[in-house]
PDB file of N, CA and C in Angstrom:
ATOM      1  N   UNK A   1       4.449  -2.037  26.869  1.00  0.00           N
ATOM      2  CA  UNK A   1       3.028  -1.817  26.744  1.00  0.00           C
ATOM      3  C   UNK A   1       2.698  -1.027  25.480  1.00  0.00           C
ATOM      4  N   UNK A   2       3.460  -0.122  24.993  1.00  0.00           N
ATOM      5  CA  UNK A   2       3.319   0.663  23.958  1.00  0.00           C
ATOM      6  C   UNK A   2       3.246   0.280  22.143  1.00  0.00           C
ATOM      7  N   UNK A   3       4.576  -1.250  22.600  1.00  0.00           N
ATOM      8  CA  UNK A   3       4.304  -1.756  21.541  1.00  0.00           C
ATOM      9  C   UNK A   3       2.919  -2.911  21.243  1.00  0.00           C
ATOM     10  N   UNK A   4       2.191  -3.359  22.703  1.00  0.00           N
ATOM     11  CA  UNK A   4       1.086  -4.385  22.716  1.00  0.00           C
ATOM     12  C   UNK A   4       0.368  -3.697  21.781  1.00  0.00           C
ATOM     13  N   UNK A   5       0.198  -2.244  22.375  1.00  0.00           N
ATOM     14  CA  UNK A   5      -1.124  -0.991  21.752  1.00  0.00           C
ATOM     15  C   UNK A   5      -0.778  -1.004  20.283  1.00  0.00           C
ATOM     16  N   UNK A   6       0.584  -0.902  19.529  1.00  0.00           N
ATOM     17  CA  UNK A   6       0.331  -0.730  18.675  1.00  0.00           C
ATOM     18  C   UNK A   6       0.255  -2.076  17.489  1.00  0.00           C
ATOM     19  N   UNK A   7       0.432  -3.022  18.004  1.00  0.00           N
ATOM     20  CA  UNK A   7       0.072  -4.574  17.336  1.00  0.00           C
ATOM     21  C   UNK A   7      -1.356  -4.549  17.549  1.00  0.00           C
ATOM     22  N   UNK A   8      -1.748  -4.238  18.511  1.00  0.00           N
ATOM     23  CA  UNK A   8      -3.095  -4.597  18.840  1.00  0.00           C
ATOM     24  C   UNK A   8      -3.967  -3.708  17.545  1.00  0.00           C
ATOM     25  N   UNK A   9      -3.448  -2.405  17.504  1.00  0.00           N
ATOM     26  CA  UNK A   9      -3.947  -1.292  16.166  1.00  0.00           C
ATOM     27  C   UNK A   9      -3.569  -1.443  14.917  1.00  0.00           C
ATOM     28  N   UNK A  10      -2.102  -2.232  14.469  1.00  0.00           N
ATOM     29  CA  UNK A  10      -2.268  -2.835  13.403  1.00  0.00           C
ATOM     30  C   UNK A  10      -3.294  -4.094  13.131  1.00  0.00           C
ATOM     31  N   UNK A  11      -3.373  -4.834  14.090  1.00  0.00           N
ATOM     32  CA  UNK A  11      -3.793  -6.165  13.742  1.00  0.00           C
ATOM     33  C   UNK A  11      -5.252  -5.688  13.660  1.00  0.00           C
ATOM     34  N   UNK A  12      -6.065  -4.168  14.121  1.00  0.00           N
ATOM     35  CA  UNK A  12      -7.452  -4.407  13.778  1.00  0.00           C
ATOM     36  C   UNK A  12      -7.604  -3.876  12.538  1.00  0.00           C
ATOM     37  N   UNK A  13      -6.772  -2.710  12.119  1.00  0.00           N
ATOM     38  CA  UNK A  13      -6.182  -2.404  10.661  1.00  0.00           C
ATOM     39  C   UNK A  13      -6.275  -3.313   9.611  1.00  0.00           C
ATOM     40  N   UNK A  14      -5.851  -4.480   9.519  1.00  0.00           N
ATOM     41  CA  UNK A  14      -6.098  -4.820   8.595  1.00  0.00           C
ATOM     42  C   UNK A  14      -7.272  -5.753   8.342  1.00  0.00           C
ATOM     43  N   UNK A  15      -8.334  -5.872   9.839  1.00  0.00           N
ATOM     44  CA  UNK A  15      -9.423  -6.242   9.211  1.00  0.00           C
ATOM     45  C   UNK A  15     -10.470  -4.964   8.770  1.00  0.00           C
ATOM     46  N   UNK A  16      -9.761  -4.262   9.141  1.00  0.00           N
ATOM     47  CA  UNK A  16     -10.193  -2.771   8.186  1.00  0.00           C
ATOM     48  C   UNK A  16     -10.447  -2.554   6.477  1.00  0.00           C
ATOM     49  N   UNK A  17      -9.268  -3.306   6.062  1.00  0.00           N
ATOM     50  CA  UNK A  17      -8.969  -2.433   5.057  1.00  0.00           C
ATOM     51  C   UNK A  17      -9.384  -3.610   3.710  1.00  0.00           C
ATOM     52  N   UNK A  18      -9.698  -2.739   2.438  1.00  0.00           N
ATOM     53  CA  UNK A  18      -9.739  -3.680   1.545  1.00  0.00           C
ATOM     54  C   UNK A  18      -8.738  -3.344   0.472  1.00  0.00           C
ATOM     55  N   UNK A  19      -8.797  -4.499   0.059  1.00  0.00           N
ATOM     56  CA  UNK A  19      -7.259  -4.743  -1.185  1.00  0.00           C
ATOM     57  C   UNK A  19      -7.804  -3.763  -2.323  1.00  0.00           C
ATOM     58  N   UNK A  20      -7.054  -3.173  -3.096  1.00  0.00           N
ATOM     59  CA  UNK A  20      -6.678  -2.739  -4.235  1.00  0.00           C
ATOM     60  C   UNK A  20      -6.461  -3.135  -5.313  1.00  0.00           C
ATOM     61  N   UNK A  21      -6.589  -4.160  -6.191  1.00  0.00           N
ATOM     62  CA  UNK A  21      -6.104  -5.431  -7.299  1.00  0.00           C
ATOM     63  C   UNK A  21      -6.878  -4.909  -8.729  1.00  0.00           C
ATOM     64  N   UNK A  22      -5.872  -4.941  -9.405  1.00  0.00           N
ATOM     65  CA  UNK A  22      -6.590  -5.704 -11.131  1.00  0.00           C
ATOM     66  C   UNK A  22      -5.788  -6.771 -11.506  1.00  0.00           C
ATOM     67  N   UNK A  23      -6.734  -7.333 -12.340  1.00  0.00           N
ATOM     68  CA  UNK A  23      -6.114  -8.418 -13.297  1.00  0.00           C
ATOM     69  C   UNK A  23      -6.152  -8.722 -14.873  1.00  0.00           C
ATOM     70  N   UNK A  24      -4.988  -9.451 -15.081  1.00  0.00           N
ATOM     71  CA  UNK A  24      -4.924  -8.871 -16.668  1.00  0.00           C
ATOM     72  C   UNK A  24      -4.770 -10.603 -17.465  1.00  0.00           C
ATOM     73  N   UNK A  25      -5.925  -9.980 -18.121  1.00  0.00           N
ATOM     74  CA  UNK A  25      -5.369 -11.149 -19.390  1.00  0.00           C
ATOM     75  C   UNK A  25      -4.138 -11.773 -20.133  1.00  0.00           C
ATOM     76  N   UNK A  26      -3.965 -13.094 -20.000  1.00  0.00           N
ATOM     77  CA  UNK A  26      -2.597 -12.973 -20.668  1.00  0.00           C
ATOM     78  C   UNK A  26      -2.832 -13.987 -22.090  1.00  0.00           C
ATOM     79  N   UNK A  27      -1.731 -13.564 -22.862  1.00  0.00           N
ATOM     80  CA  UNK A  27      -1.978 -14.637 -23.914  1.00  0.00           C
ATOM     81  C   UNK A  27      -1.136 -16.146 -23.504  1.00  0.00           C
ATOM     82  N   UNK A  28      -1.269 -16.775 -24.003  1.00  0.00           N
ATOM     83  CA  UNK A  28      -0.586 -18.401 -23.657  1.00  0.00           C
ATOM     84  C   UNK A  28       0.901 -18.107 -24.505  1.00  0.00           C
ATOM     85  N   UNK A  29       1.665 -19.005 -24.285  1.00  0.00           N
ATOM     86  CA  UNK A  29       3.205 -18.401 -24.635  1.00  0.00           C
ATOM     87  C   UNK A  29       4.125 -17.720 -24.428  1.00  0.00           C
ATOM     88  N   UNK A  30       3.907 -16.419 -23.920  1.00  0.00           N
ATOM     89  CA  UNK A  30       4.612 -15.305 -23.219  1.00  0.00           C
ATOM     90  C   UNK A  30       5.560 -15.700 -22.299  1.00  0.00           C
ATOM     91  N   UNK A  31       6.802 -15.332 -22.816  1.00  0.00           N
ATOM     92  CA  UNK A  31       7.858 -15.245 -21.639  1.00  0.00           C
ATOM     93  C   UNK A  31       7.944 -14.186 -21.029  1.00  0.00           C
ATOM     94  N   UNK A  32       7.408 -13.081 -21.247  1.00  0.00           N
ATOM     95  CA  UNK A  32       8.115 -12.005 -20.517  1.00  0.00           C
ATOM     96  C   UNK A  32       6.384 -11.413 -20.542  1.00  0.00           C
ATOM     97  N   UNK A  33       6.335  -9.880 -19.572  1.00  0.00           N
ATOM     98  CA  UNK A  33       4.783  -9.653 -19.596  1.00  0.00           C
ATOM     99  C   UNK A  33       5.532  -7.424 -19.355  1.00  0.00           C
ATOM    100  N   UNK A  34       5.026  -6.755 -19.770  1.00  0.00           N
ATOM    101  CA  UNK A  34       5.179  -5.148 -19.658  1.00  0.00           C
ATOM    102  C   UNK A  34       4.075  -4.681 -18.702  1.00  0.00           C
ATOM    103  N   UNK A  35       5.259  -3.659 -17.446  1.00  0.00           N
ATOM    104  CA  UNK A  35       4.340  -2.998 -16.564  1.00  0.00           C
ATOM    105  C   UNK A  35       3.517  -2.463 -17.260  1.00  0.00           C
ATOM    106  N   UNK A  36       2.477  -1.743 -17.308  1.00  0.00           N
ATOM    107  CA  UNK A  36       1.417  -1.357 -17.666  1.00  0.00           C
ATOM    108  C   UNK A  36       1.844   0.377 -17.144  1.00  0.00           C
ATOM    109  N   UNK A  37       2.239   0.562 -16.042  1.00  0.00           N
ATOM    110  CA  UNK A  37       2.537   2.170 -15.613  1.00  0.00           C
ATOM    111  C   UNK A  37       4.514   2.367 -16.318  1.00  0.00           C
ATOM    112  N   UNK A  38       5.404   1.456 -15.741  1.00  0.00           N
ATOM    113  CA  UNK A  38       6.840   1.878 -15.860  1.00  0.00           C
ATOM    114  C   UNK A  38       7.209   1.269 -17.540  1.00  0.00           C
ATOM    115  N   UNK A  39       6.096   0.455 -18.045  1.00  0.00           N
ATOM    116  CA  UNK A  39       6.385   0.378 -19.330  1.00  0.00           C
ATOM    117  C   UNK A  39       7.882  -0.513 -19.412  1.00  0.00           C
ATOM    118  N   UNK A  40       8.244  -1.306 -18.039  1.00  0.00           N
ATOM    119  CA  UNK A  40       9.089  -2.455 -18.316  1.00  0.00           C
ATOM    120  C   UNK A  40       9.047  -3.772 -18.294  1.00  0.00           C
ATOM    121  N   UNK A  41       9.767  -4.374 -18.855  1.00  0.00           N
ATOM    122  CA  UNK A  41       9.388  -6.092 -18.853  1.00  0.00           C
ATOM    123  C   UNK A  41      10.389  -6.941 -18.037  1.00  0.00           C
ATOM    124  N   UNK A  42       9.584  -7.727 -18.038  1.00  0.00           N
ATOM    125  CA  UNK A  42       9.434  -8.702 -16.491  1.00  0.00           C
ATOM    126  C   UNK A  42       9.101 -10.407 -16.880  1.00  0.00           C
ATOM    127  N   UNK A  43      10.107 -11.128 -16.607  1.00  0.00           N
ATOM    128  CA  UNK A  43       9.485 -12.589 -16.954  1.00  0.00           C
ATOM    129  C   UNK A  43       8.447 -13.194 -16.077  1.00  0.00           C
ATOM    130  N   UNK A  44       7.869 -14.010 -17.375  1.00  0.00           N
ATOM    131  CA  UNK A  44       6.542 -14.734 -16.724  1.00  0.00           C
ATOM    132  C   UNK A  44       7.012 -15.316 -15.374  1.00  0.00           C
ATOM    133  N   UNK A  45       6.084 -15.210 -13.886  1.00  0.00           N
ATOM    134  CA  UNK A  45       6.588 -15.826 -12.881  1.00  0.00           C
ATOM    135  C   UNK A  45       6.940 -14.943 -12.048  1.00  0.00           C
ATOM    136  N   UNK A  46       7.283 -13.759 -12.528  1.00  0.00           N
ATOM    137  CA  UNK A  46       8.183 -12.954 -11.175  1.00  0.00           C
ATOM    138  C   UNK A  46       7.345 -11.766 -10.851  1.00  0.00           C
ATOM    139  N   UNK A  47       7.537 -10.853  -9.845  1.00  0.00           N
ATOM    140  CA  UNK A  47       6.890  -9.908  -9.240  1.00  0.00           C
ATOM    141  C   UNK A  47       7.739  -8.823  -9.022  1.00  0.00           C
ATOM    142  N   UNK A  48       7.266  -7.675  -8.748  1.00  0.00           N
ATOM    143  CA  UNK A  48       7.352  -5.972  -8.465  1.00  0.00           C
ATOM    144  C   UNK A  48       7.147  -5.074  -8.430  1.00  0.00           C
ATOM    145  N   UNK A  49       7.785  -4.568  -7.654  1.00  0.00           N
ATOM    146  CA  UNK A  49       6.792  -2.899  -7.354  1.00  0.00           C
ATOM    147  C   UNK A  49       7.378  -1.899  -8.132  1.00  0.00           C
ATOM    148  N   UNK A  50       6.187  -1.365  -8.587  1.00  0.00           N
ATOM    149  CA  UNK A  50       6.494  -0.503  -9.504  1.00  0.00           C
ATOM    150  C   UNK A  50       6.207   1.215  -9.361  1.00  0.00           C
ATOM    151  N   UNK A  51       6.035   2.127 -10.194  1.00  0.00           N
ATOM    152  CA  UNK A  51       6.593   3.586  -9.586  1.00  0.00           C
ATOM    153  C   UNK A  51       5.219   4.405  -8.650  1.00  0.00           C
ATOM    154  N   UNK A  52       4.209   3.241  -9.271  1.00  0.00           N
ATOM    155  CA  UNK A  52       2.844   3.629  -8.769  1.00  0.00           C
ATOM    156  C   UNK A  52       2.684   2.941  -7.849  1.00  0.00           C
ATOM    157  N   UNK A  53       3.371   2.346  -6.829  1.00  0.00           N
ATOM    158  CA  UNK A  53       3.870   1.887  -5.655  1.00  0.00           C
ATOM    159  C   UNK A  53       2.343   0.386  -5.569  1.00  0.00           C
ATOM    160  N   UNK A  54       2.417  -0.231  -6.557  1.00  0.00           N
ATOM    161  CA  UNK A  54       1.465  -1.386  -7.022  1.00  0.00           C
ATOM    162  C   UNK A  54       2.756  -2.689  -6.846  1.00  0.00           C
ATOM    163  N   UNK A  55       1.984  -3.702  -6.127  1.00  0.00           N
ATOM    164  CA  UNK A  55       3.119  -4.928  -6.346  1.00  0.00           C
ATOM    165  C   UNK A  55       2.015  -5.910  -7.295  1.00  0.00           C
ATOM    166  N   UNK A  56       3.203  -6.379  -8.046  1.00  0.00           N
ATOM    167  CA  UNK A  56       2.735  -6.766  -9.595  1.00  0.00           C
ATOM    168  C   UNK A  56       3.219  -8.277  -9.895  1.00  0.00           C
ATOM    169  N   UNK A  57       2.480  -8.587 -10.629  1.00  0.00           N
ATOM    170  CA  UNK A  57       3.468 -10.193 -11.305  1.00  0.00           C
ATOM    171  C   UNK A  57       2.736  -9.880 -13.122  1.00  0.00           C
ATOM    172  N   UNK A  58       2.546 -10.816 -13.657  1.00  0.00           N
ATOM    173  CA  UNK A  58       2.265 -10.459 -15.029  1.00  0.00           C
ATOM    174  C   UNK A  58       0.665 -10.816 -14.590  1.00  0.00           C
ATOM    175  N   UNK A  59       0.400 -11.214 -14.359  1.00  0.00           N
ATOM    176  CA  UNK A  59      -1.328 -11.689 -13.933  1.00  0.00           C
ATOM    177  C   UNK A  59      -2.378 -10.563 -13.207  1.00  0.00           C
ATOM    178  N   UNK A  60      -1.528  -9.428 -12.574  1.00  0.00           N
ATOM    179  CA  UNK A  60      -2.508  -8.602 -11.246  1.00  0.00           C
ATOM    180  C   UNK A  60      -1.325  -7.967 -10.901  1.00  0.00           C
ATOM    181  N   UNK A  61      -2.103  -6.829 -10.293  1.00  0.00           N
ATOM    182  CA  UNK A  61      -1.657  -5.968  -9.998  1.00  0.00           C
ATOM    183  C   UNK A  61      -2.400  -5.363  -8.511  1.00  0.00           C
ATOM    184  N   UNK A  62      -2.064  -5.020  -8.032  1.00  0.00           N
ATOM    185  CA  UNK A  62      -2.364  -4.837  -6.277  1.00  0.00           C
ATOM    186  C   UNK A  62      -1.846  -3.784  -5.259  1.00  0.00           C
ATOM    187  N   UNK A  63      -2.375  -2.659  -4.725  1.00  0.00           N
ATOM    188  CA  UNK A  63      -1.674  -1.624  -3.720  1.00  0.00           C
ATOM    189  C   UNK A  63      -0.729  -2.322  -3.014  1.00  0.00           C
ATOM    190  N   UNK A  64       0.203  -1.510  -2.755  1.00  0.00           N
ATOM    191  CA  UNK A  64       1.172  -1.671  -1.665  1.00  0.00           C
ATOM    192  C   UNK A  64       1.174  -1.288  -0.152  1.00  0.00           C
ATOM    193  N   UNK A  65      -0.466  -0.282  -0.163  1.00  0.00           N
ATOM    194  CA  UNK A  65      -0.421   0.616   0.931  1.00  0.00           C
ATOM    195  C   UNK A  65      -1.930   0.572   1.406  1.00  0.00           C
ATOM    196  N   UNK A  66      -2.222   1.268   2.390  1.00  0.00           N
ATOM    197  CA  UNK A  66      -3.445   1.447   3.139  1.00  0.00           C
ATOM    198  C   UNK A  66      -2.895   3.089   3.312  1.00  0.00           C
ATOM    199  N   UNK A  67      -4.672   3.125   2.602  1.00  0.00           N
ATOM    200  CA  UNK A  67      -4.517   5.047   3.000  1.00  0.00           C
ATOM    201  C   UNK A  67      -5.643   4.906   4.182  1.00  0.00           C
ATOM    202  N   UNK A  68      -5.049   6.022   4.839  1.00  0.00           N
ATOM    203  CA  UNK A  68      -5.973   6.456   6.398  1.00  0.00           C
ATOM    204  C   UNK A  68      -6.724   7.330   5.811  1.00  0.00           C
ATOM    205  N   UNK A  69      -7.944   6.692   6.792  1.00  0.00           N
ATOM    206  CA  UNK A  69      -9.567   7.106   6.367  1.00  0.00           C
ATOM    207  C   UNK A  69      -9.696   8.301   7.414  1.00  0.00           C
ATOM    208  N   UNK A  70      -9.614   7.600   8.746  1.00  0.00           N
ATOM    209  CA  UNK A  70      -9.715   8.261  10.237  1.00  0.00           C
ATOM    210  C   UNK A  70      -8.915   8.327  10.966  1.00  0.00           C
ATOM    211  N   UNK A  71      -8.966   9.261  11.478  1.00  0.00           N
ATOM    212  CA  UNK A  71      -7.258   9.929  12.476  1.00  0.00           C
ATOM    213  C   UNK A  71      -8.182  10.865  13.560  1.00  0.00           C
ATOM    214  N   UNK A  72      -7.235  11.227  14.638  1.00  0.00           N
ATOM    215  CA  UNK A  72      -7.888  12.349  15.229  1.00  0.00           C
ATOM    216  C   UNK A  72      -7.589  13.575  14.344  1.00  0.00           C
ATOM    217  N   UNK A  73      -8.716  14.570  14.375  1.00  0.00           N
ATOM    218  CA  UNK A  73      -8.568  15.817  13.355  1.00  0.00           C
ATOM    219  C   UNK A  73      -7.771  16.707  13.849  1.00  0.00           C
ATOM    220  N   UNK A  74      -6.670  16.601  14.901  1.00  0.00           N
ATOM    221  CA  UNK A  74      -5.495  17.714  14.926  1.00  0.00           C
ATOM    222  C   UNK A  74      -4.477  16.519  14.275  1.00  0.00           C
ATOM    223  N   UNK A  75      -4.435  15.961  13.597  1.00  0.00           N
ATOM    224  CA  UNK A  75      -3.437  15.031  12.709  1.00  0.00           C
ATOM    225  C   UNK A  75      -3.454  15.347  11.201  1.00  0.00           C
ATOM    226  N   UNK A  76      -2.502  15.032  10.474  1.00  0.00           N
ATOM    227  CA  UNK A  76      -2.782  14.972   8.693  1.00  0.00           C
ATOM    228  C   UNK A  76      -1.957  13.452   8.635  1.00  0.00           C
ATOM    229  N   UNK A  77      -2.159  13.104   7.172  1.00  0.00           N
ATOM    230  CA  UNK A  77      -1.703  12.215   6.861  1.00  0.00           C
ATOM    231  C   UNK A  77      -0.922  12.318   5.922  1.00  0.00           C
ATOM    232  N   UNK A  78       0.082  11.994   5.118  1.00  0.00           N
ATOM    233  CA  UNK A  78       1.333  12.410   4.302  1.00  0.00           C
ATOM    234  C   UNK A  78       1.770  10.907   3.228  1.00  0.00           C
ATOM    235  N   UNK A  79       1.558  11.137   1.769  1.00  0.00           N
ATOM    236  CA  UNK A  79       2.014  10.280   1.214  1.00  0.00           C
ATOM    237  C   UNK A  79       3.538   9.651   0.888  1.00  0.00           C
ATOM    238  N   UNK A  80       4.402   8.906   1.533  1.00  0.00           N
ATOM    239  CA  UNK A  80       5.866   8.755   1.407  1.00  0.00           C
ATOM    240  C   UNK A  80       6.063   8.259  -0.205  1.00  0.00           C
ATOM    241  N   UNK A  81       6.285   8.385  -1.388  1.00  0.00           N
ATOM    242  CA  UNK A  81       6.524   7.597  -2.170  1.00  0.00           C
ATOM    243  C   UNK A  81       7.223   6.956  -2.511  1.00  0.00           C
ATOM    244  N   UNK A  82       8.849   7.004  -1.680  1.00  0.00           N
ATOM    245  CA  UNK A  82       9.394   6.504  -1.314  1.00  0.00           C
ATOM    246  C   UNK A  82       9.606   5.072  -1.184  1.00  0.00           C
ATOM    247  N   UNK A  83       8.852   4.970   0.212  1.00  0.00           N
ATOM    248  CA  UNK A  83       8.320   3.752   0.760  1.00  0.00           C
ATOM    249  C   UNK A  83       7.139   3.445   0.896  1.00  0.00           C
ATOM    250  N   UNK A  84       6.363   3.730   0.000  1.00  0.00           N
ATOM    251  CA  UNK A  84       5.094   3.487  -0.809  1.00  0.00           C
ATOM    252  C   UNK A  84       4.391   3.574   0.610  1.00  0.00           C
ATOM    253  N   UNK A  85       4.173   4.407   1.457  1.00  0.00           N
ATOM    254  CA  UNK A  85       3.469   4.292   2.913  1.00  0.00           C
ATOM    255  C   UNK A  85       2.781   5.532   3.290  1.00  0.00           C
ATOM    256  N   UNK A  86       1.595   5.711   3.997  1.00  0.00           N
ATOM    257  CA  UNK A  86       1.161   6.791   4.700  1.00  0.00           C
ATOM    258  C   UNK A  86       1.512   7.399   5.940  1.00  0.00           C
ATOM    259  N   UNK A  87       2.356   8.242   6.446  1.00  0.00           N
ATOM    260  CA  UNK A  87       2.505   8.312   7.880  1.00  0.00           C
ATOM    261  C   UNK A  87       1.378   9.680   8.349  1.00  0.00           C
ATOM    262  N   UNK A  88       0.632   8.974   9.227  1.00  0.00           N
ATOM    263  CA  UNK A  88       0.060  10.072  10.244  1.00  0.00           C
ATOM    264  C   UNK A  88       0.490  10.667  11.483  1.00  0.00           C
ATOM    265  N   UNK A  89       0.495  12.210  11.228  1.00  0.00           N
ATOM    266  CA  UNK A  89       1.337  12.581  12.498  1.00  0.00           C
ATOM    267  C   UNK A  89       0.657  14.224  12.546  1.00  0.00           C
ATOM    268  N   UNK A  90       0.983  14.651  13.851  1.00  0.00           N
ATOM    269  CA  UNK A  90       0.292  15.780  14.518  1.00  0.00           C
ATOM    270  C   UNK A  90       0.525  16.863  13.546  1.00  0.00           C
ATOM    271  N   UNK A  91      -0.744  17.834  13.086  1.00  0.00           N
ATOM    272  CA  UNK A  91      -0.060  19.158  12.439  1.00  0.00           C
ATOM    273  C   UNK A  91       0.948  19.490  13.067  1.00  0.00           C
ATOM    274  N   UNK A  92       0.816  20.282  14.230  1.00  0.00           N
ATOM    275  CA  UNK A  92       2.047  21.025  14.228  1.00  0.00           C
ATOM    276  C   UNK A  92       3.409  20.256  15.321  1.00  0.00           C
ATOM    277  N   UNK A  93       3.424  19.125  14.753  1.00  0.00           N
ATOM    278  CA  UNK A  93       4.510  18.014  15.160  1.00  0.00           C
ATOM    279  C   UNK A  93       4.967  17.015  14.657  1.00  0.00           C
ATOM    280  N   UNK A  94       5.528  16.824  13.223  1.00  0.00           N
ATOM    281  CA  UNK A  94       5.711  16.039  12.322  1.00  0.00           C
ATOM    282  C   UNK A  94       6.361  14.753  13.450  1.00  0.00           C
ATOM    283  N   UNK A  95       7.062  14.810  14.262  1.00  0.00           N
ATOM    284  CA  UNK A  95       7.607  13.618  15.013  1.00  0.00           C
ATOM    285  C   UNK A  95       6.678  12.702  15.576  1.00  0.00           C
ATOM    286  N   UNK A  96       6.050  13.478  15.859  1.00  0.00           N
ATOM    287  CA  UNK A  96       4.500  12.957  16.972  1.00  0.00           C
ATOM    288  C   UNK A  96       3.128  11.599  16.181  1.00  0.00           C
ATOM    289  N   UNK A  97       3.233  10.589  16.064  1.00  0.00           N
ATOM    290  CA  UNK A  97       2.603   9.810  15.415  1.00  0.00           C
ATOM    291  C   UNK A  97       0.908  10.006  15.380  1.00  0.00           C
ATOM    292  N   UNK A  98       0.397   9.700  14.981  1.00  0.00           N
ATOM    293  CA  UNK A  98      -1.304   9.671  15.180  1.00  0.00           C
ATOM    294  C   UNK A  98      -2.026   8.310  15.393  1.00  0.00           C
ATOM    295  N   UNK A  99      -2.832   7.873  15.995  1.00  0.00           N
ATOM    296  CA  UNK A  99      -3.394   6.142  16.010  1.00  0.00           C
ATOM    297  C   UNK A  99      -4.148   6.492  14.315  1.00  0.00           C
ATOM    298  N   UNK A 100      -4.359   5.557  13.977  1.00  0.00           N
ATOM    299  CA  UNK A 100      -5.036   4.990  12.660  1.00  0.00           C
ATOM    300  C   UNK A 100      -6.640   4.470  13.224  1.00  0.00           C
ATOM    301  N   UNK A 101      -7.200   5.163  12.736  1.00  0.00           N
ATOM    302  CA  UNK A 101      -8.598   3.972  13.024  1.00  0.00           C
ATOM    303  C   UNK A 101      -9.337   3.192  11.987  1.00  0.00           C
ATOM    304  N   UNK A 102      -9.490   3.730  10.852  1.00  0.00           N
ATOM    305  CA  UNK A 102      -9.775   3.135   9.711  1.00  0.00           C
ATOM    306  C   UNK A 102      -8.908   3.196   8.472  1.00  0.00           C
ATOM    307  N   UNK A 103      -8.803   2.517   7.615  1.00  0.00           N
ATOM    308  CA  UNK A 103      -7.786   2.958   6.602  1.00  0.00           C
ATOM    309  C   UNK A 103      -8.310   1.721   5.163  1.00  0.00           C
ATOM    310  N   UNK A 104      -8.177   2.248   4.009  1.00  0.00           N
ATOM    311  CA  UNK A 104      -8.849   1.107   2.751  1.00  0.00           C
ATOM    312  C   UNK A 104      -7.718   0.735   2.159  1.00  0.00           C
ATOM    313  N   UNK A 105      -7.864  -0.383   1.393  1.00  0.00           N
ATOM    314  CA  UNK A 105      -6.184  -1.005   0.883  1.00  0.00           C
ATOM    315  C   UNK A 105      -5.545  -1.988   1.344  1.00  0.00           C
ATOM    316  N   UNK A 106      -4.587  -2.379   0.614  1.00  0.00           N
ATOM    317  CA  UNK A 106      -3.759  -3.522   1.104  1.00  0.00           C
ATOM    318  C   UNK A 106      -4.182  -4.609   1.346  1.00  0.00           C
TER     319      UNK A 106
END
């Protein structure tokens, strides 16, 4: 039952949330295209995430994450950069998860 609740709270999550994207001009010819933040190159065609936790191809650029808007207020929310993710969890109980109710991104 615990996991229904929490499919059921992702799946309204993401009609929550809105994407994050730019897009970039390219010239015609280019084999290869430069992150714009890690300042590395990347052939035309391919994709990755980069240090600003953005998944990329040479065309756009796009969040990786949904930041939480609304939580209950004995919760915080914590940036992983890691794993480019937000976890919400009780002040004084880092183990203890929080529900998500709104969140923008992704």
């Amino acid at each position: 039952m615990k996991y229904l609740a929490l499919a059921l709270l992702f799946g309204a999550l993401a009609s929550l949330s809105d994407a994050y994207c730019y897009f970039k001009l390219l010239k015609p010819g280019l084999t290869h295209c430069q992150d714009e933040t890690d300042k590395t190159w990347h052939p035309m065609g391919s994709s990755w995430r980069n240090s600003a936790c953005m998944d990329c191809s040479c065309d756009s650029c796009c969040s990786s994450y949904s930041t939480p808007k609304q939580f209950p207020p004995d919760c915080v929310s914590e940036f992983n950069s890691e794993t480019c993710e937000y976890i919400v969890h009780k002040k004084n109980n880092p183990t203890e998860l929080c529900p998500i109710y709104a969140a923008v991104g992704m």
